[in-house]
Protein backbone atom coordinates (compact mmCIF):
# COMPACT_ATOMS: atom_id res chain seq x y z
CA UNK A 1 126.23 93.74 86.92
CA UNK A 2 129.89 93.08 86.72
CA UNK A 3 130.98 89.83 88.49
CA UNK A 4 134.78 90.91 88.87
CA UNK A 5 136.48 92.66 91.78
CA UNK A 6 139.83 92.87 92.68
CA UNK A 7 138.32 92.60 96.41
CA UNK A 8 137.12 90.04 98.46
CA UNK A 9 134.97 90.62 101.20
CA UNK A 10 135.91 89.10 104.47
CA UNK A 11 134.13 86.37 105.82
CA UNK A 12 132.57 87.18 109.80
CA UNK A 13 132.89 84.50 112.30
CA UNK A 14 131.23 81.94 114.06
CA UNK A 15 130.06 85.19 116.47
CA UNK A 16 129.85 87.42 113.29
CA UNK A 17 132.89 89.53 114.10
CA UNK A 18 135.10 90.46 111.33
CA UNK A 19 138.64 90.94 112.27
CA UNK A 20 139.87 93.86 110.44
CA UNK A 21 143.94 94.78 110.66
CA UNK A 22 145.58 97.93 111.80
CA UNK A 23 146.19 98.95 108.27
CA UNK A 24 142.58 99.09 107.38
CA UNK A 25 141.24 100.58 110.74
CA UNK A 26 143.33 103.25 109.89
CA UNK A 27 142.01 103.33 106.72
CA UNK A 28 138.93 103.39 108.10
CA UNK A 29 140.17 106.28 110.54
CA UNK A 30 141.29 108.74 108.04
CA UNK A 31 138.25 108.20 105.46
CA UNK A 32 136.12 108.98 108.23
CA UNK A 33 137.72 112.42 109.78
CA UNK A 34 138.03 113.22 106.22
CA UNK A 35 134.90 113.07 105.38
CA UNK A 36 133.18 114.25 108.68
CA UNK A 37 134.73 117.60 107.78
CA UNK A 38 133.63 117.91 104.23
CA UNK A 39 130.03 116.89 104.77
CA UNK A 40 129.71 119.51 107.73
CA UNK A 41 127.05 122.14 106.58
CA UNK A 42 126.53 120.15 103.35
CA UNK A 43 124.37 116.72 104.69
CA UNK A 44 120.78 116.86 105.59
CA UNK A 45 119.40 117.10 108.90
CA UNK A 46 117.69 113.83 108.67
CA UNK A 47 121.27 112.28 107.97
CA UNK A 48 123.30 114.29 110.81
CA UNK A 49 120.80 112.57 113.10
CA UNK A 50 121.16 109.34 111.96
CA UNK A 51 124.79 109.52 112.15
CA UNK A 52 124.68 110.50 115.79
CA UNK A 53 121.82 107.33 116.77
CA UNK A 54 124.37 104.56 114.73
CA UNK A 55 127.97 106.75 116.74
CA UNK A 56 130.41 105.08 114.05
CA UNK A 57 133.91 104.70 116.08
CA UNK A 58 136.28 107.02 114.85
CA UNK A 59 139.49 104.69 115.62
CA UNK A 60 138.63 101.12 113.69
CA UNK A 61 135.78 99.64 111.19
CA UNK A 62 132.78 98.61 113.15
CA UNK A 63 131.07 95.69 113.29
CA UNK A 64 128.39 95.21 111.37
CA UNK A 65 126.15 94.16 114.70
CA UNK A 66 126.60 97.63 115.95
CA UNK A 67 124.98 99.24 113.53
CA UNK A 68 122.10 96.34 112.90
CA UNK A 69 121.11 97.01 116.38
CA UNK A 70 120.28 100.78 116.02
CA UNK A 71 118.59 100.50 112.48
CA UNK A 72 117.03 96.97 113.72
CA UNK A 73 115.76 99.86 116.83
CA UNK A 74 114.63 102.58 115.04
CA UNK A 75 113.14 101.12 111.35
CA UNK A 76 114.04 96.79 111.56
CA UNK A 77 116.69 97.17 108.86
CA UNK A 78 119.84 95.81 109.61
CA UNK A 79 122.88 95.16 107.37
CA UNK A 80 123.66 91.89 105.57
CA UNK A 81 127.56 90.78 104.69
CA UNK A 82 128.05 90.39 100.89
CA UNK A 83 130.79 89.70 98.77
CA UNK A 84 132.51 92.40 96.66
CA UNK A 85 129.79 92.89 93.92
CA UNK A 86 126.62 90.51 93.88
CA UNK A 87 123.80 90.31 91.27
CA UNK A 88 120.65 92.30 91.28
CA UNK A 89 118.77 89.06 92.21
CA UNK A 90 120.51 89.54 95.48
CA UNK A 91 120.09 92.91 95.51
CA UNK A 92 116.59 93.52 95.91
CA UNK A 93 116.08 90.29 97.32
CA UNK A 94 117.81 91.62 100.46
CA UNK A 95 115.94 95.35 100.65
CA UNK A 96 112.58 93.70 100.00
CA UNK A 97 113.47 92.07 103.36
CA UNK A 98 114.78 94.72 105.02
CA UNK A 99 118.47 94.43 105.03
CA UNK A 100 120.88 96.48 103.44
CA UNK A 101 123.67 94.80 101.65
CA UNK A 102 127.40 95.73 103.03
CA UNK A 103 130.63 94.35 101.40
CA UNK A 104 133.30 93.50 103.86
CA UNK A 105 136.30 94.69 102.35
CA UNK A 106 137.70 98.16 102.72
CA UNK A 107 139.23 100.44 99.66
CA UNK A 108 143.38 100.07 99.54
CA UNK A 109 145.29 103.57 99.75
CA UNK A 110 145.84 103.44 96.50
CA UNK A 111 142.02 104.16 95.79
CA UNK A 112 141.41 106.13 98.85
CA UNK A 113 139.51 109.03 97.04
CA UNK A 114 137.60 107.04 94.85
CA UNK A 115 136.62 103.25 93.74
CA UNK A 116 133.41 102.08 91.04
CA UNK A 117 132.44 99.57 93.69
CA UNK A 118 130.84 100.00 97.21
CA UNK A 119 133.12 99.24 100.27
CA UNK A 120 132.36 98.91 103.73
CA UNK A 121 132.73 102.45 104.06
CA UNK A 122 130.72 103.80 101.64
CA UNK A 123 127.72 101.82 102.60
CA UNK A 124 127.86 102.21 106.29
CA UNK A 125 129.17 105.92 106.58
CA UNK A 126 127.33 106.96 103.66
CA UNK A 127 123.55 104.67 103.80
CA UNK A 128 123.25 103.65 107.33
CA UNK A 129 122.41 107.10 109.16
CA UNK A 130 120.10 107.52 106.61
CA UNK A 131 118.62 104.12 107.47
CA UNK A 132 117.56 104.98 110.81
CA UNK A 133 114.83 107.80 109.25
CA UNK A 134 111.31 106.02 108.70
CA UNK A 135 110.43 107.62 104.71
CA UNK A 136 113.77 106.97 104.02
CA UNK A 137 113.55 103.39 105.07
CA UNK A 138 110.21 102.65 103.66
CA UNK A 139 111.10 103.73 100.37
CA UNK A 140 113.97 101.79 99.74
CA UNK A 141 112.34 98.49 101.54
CA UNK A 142 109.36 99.26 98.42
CA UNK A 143 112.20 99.42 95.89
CA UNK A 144 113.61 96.07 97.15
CA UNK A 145 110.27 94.67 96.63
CA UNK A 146 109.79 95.90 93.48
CA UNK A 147 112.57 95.01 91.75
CA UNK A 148 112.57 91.50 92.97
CA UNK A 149 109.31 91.11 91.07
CA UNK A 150 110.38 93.22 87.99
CA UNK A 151 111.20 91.67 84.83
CA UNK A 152 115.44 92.87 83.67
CA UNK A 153 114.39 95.38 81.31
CA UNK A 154 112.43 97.23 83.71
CA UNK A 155 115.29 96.81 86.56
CA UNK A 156 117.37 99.12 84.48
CA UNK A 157 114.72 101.99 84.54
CA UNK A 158 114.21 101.17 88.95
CA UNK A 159 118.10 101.33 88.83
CA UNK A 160 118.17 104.84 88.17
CA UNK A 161 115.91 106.09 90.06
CA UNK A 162 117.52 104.25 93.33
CA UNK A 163 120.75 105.93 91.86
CA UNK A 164 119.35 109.85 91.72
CA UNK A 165 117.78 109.22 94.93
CA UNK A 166 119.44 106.49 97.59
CA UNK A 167 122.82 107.12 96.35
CA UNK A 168 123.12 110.74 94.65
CA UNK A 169 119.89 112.67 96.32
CA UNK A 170 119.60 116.17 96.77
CA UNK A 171 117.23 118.38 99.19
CA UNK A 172 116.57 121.72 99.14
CA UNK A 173 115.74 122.83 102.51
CA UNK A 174 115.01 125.80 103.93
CA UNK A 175 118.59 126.50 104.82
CA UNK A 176 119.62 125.90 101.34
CA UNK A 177 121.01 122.63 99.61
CA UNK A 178 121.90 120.06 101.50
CA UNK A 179 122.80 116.11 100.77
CA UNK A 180 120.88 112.78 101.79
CA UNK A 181 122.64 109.77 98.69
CA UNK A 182 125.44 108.10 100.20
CA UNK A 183 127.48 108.23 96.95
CA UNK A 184 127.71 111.87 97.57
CA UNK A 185 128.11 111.71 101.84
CA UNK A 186 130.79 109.01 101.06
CA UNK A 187 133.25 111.13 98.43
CA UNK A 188 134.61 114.33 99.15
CA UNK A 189 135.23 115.10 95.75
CA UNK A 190 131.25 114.99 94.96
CA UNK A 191 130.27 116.58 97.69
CA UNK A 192 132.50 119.88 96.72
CA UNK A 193 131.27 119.45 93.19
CA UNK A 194 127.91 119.32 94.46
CA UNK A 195 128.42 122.64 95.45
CA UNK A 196 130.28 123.87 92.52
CA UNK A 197 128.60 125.74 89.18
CA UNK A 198 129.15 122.82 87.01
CA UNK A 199 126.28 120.06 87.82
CA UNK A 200 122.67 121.12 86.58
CA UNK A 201 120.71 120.84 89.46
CA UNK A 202 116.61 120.08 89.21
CA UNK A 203 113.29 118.85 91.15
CA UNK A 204 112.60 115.34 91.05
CA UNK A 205 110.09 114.18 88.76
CA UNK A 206 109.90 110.40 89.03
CA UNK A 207 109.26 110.22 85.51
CA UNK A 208 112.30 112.50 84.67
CA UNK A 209 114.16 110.32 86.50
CA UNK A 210 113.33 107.05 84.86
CA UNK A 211 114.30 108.72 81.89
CA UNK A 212 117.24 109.96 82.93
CA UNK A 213 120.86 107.48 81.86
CA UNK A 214 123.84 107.80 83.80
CA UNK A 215 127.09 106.88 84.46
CA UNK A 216 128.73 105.41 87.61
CA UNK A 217 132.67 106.45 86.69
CA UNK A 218 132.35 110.17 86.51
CA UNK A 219 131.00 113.18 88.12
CA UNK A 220 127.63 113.48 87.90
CA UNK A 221 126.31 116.09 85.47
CA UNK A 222 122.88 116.36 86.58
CA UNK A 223 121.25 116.10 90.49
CA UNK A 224 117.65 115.79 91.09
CA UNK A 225 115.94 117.07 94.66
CA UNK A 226 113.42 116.85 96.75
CA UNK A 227 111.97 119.41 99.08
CA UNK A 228 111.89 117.05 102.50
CA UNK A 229 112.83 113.59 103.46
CA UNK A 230 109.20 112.39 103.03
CA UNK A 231 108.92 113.11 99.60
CA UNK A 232 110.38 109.91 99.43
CA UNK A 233 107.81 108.07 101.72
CA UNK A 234 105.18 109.41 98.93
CA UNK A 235 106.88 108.40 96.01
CA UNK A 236 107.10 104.67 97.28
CA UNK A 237 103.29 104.94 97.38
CA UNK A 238 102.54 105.56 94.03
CA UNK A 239 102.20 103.11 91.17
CA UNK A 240 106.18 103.23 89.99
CA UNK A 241 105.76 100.62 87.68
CA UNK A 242 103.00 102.16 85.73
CA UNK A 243 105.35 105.00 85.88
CA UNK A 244 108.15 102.66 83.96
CA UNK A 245 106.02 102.05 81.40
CA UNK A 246 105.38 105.22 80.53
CA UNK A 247 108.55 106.10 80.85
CA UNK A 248 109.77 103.50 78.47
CA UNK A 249 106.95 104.76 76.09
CA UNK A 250 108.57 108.07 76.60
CA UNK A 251 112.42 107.04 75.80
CA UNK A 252 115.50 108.10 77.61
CA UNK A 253 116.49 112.07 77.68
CA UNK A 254 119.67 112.35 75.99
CA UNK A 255 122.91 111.68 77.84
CA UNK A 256 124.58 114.78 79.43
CA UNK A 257 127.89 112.85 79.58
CA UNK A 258 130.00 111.67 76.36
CA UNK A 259 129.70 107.79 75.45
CA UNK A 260 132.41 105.87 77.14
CA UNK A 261 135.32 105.37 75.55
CA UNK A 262 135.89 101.58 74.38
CA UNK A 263 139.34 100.66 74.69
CA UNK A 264 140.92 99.32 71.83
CA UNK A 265 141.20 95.35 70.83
């Protein structure tokens, strides 16, 4: 994982209060409408509910004790301050114990649509409701724990299925398609292309998705889904790392993206 950021996270207090400034509770403000409005119809039951136990202000960021008390409530998650980016030690070390990592900074205007690396509001508005749902929970407290004992080559192959679940997760329910990965909740330009003709959408086979490379700077070309939340709650029961091995036996699917373009020397 990259160790650069052109953010730094902001450091709580003695009383763990972060003090955030007009400009970026207004940030905060407009991000938030925004995206209330684009996700309405489009998110998942499971995460409408969620959103309505953990009652995110609409005026100002909040603090990160608010939300710890609900998820601490309803599953004993609650979120941990990090710095910008941290290393995949961290990571899972932090979900295998039940808290979710949060970076204290929030995007500038100038990247108000979209930033590579997680802020404040893509991790609380877009993980934290989902959080508060028990399969949801369990299964990313399992993939803490399992990637804190993995060896590195097999953390790449638990990366992506955390990413086509946790972060870019699909459901197909019986009211039609509908969204529980925060990386989609938190953009409003993948959540419309979610809905567009252009991403190949398919069920989740855990295998599949091991398989399956990705990028993290472009529109995803291909979703996986899963027919209800606790889909998840049985996948973090079976033997996923017997599943990465056969997966690495298997090799990767081929990309549906082009190979990134390295910039010249």
């Amino acid at each position: 994982m990259a160790k650069q950021s052109k953010y730094i996270s902001k450091t709580p207090n003695e009383q763990g209060v972060i003090n955030w400034s007009d400009e970026e509770n207004q940030v905060w403000s407009e991000l938030i409408e925004r995206q209330l409005a684009c996700i309405e119809g489009k998110a998942c039951d499971e995460y409408m509910a969620g959103l309505e136990k953990i009652n995110l202000p609409l005026d100002r960021i909040p603090q990160l004790e608010e939300v710890s008390k609900v998820l601490r409530a309803t599953t004993g998650w609650e979120c941990a301050p990090v710095p910008a980016l941290i290393d995949f030690d961290e990571f899972f070390r932090l979900l295998a114990n039940k808290k979710f990592p949060v970076a204290t900074f929030i995007r500038t205007r100038e990247e108000f649509d979209y930033l590579q690396e997680p802020d404040i509001f893509h991790e609380i508005f877009g993980h934290c409701a989902m959080l508060t749902n028990p399969a949801f929970a369990e299964f990313t407290h399992k993939y803490g724990q399992l990637g804190l004992a993995a060896e590195k080559k097999d953390r790449v192959y638990l990366a992506r299925l955390y990413w086509f679940t946790v972060e870019f997760g699909l459901m197909q329910t019986e009211d039609g398609l509908r969204i529980y990965g925060g990386g989609i909740l938190s953009s409003p330009g993948e959540t419309q292309y979610v809905y567009s003709d252009k991403p190949q959408i398919k069920p989740l086979n855990p295998i599949d998705v091991l398989r399956t490379p990705y990028r993290i700077d472009i529109m995803q070309p291909l979703y996986y889904t899963i027919n209800a939340i606790d889909d998840l709650f049985d996948i973090s029961k079976l033997d996923i790392m017997s599943l990465v091995e056969k997966a690495k036996e298997l090799g990767l699917h081929e990309p549906l993206f082009p190979p990134k373009q390295k910039l010249a020397s």
